[in-house]
N, C-alpha and C. Protein backbone atom coordinates (compact mmCIF):
# COMPACT_ATOMS: atom_id res chain seq x y z
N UNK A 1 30.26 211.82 143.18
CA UNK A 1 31.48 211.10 143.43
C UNK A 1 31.20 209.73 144.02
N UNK A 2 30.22 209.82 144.95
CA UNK A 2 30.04 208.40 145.69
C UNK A 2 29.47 207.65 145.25
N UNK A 3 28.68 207.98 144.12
CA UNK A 3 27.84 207.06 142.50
C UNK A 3 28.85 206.21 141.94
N UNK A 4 29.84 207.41 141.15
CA UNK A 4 31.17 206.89 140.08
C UNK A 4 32.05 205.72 140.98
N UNK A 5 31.93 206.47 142.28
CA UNK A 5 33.01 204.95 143.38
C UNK A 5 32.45 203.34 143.01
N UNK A 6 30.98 204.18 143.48
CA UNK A 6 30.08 202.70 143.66
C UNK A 6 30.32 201.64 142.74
N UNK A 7 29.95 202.95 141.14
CA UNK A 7 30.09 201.89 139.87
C UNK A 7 30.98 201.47 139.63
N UNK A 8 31.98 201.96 139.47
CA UNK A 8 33.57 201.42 139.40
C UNK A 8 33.89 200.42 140.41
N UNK A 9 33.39 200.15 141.34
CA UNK A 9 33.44 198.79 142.50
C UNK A 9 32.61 197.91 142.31
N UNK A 10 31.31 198.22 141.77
CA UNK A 10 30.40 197.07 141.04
C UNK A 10 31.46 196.72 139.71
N UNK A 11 31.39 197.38 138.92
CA UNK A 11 32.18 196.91 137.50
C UNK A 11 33.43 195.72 138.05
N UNK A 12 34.07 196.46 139.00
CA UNK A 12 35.70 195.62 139.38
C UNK A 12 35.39 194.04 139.33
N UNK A 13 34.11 193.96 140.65
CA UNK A 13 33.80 192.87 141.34
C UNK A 13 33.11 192.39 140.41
N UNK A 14 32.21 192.45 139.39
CA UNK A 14 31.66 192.02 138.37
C UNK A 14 32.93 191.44 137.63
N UNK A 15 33.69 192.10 137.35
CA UNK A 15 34.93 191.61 136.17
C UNK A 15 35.70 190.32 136.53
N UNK A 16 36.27 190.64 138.27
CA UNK A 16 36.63 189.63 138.67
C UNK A 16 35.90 188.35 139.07
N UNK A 17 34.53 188.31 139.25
CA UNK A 17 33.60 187.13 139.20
C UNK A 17 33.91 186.97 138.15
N UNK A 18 34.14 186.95 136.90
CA UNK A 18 33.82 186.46 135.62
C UNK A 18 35.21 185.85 135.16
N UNK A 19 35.96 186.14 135.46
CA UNK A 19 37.59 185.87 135.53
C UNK A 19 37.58 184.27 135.18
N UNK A 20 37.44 183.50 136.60
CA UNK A 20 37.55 182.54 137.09
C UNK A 20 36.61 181.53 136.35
N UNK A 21 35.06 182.32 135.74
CA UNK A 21 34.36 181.02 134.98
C UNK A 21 35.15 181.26 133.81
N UNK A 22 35.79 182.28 133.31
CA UNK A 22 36.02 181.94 132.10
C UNK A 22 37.10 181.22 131.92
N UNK A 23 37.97 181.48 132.66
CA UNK A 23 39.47 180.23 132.71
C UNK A 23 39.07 178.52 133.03
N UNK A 24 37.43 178.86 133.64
CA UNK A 24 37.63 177.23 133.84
C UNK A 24 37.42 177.24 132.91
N UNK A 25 36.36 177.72 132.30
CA UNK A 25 35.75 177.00 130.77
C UNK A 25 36.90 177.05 129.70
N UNK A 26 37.83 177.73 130.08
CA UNK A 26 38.89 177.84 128.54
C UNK A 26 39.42 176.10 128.89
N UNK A 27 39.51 176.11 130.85
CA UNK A 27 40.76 174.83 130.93
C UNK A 27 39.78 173.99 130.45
N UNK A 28 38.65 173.64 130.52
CA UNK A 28 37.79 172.25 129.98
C UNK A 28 37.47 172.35 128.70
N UNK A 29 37.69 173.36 128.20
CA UNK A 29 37.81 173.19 126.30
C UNK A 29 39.27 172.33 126.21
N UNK A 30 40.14 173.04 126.65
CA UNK A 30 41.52 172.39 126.68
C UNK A 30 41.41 170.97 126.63
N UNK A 31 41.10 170.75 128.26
CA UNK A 31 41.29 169.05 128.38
C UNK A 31 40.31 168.58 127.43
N UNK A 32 39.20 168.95 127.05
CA UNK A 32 38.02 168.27 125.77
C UNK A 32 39.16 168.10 124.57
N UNK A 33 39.56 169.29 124.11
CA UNK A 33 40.57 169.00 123.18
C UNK A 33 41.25 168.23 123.32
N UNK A 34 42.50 167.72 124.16
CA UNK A 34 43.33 167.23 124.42
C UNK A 34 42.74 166.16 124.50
N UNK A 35 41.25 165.22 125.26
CA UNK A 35 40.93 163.64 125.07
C UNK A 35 40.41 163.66 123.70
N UNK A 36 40.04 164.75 123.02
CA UNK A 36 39.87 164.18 121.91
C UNK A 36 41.09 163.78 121.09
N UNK A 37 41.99 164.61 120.72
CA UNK A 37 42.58 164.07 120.05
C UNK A 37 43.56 162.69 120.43
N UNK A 38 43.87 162.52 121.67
CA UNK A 38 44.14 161.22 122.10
C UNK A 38 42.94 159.60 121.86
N UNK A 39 41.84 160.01 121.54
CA UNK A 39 40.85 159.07 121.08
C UNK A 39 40.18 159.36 122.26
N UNK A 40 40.36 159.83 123.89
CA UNK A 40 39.89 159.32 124.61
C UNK A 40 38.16 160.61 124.95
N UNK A 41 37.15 159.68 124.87
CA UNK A 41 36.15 160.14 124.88
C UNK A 41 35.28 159.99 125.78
N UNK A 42 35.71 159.05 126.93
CA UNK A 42 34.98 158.82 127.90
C UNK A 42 36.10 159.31 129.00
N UNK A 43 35.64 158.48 130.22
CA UNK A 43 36.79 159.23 131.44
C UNK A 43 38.38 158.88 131.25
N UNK A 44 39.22 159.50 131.98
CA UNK A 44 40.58 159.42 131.32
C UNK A 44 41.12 159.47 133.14
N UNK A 45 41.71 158.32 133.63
CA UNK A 45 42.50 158.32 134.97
C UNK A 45 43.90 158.23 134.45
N UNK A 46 44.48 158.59 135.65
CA UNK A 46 46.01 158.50 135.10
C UNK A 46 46.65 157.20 136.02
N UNK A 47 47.36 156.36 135.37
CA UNK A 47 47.91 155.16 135.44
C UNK A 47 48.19 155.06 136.99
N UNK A 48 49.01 155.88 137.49
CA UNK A 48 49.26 156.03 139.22
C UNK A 48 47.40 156.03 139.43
N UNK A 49 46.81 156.81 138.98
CA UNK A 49 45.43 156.24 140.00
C UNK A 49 44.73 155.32 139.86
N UNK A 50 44.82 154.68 138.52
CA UNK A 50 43.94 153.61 138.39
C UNK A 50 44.82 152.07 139.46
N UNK A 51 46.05 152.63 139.57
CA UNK A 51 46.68 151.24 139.94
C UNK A 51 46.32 151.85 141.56
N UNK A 52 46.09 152.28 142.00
CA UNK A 52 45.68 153.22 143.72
C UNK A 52 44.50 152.81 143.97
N UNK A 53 43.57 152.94 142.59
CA UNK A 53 42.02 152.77 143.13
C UNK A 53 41.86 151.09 142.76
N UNK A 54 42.33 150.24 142.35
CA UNK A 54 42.71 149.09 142.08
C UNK A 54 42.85 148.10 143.29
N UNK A 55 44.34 148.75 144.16
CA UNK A 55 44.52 148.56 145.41
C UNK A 55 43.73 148.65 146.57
N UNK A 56 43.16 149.31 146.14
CA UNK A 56 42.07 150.17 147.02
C UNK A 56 40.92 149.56 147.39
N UNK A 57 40.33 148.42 146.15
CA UNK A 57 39.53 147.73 146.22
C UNK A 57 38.54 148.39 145.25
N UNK A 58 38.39 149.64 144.47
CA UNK A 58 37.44 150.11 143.50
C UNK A 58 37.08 148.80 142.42
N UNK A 59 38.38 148.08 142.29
CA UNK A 59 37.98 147.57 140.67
C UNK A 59 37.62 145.40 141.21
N UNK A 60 37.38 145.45 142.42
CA UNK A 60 36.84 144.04 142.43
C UNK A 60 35.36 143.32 141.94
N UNK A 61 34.70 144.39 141.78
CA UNK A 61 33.52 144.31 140.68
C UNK A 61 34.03 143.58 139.93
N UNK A 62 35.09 143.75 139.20
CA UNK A 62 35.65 143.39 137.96
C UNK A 62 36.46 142.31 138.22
N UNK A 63 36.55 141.64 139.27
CA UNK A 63 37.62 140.57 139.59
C UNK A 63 38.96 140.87 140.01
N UNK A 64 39.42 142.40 140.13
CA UNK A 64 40.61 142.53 140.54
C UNK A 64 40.77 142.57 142.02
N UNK A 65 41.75 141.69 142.26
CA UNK A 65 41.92 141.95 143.99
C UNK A 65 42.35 143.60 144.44
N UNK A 66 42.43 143.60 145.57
CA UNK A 66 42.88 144.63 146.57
C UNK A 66 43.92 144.21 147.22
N UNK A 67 44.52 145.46 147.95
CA UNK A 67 45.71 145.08 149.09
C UNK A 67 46.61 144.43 148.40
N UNK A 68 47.09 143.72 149.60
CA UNK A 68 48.08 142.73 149.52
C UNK A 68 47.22 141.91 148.15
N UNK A 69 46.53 141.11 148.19
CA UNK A 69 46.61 140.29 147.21
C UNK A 69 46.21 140.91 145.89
N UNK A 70 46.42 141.88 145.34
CA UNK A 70 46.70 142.62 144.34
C UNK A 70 48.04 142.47 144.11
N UNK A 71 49.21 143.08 144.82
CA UNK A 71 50.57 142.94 144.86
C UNK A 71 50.47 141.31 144.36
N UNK A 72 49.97 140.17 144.99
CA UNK A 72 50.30 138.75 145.28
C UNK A 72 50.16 138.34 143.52
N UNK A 73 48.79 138.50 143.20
CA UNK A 73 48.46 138.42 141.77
C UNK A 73 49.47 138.85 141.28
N UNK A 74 49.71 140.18 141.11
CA UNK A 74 51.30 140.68 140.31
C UNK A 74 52.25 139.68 139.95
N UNK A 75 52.65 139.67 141.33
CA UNK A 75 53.65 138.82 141.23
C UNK A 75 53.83 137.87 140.50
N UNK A 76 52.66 137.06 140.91
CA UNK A 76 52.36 135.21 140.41
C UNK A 76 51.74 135.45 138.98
N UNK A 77 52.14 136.77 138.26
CA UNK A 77 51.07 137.04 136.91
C UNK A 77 50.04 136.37 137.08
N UNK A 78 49.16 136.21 137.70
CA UNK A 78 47.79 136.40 137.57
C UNK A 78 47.10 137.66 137.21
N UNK A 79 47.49 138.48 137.33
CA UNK A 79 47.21 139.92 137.18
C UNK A 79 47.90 140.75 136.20
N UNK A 80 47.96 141.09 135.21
CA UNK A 80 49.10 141.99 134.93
C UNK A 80 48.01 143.29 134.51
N UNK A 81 49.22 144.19 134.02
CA UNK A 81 48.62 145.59 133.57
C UNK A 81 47.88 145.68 132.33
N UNK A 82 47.51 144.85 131.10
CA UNK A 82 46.96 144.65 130.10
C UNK A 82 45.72 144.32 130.73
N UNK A 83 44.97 143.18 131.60
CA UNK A 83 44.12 143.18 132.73
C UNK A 83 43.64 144.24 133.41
N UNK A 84 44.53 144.80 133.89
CA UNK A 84 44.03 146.17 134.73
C UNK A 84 43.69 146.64 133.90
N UNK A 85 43.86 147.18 132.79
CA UNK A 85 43.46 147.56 131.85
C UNK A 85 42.22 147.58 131.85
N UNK A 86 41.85 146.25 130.61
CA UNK A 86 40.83 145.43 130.51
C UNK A 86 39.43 146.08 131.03
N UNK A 87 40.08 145.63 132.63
CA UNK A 87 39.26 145.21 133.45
C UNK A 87 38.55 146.47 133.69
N UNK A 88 39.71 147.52 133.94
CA UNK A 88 38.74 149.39 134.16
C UNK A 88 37.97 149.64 133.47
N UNK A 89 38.21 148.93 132.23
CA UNK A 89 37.32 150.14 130.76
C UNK A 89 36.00 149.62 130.75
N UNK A 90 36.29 148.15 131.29
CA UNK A 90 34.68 147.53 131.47
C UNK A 90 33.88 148.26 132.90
N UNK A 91 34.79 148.30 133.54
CA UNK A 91 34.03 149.39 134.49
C UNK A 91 33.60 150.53 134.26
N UNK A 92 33.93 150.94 133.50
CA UNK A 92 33.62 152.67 132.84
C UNK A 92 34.60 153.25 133.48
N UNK A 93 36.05 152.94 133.93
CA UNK A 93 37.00 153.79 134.60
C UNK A 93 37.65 154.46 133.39
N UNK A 94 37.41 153.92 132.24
CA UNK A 94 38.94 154.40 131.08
C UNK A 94 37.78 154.18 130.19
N UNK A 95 38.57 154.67 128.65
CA UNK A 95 37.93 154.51 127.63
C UNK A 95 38.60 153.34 127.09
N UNK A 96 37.99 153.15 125.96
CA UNK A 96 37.83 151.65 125.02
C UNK A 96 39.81 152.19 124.56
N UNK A 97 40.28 153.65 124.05
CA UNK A 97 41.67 153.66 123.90
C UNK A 97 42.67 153.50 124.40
N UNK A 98 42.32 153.03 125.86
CA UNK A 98 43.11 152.94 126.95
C UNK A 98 44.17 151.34 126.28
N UNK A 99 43.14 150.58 125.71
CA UNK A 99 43.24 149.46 125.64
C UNK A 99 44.67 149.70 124.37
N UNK A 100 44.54 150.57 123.74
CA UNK A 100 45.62 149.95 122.52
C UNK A 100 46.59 151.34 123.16
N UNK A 101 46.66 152.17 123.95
CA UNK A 101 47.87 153.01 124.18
C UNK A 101 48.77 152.41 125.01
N UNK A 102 50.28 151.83 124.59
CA UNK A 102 50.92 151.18 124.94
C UNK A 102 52.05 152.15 125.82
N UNK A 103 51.72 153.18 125.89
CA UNK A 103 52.38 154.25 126.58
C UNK A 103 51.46 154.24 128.16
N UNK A 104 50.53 154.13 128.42
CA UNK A 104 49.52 153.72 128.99
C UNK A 104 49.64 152.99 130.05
N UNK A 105 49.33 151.59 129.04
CA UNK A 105 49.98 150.54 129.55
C UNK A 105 51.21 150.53 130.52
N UNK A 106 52.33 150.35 129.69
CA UNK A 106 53.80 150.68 130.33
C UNK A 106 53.69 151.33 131.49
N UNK A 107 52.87 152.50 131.96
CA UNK A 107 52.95 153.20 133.16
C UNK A 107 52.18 152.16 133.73
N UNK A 108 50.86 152.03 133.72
CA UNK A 108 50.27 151.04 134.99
C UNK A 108 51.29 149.87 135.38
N UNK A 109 52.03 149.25 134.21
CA UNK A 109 52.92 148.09 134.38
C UNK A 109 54.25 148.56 135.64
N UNK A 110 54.41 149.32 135.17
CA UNK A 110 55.30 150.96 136.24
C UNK A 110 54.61 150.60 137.61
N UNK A 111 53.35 151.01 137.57
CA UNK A 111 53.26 151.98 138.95
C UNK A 111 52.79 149.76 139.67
N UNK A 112 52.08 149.49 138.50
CA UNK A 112 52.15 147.86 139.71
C UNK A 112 53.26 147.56 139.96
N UNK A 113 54.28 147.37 139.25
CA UNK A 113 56.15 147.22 139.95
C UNK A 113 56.22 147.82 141.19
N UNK A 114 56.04 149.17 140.96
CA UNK A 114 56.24 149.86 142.35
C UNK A 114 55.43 149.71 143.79
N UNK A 115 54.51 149.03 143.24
CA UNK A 115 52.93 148.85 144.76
C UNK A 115 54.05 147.23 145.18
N UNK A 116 54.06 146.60 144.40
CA UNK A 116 54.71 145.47 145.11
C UNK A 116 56.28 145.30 145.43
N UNK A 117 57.16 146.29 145.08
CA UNK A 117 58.64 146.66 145.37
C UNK A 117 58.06 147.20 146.67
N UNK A 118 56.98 148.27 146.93
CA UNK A 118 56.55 149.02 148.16
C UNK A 118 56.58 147.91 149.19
N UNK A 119 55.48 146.80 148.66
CA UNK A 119 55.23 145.83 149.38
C UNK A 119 56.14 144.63 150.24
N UNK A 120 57.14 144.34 149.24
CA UNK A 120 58.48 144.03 150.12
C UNK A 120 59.27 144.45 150.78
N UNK A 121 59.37 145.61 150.49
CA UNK A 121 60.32 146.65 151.71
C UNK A 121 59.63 147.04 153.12
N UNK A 122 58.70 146.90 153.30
CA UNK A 122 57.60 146.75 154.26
C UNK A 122 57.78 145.56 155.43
């Protein structure tokens, strides 16, 4: 009896370790699927973070300001979201499709509206 327990508690705990790699690996087939068929084949950020890590100061390698004078650029179009753009994919933040998804676009254009609407109410 105290054999059959054992094995049946090895088997359980065996089954449930295995659970969890296999759902990740199903979710990263998923998302593989899903950048592929969007074109995107390299890294894929989502518009709220690229305009966060932007602010943030990640993308001045690339000439984009931080802070406040990120907002300032906005404003004075020196900056716009076709740029941000641009400017990530040369960083290796986005892929080369980032550049022609105009759905994309539109959100970073979004979320910079909103960093500098933030910025005046302040």
């Amino acid at each position: 009896m105290r054999k059959l327990t054992l094995g049946t508690l090895s088997t359980l705990l065996l089954t449930l370790g295995a659970v969890p790699a296999v759902q990740a690996e199903t979710h990263s087939t998923e998302e593989q699927a899903y950048s592929r068929e969007n074109g995107q084949n390299v890294r894929s950020t989502a518009a709220f973070d690229l305009v966060s890590a932007a602010y943030r100061g990640r993308l001045e390698s690339e000439g984009i300001p931080s802070y406040y004078q990120l907002q300032q650029a906005y404003e004075t179009g020196q900056i716009d979201a076709e740029q941000l753009v641009t400017r990530a994919i040369a960083a290796g933040e986005l892929s080369p499709a980032a550049a022609e998804d105009e759905g994309y676009i539109s959100a970073v254009r979004v979320h910079l509206s909103d960093l500098t609407e933030q910025g005046q109410n302040e």
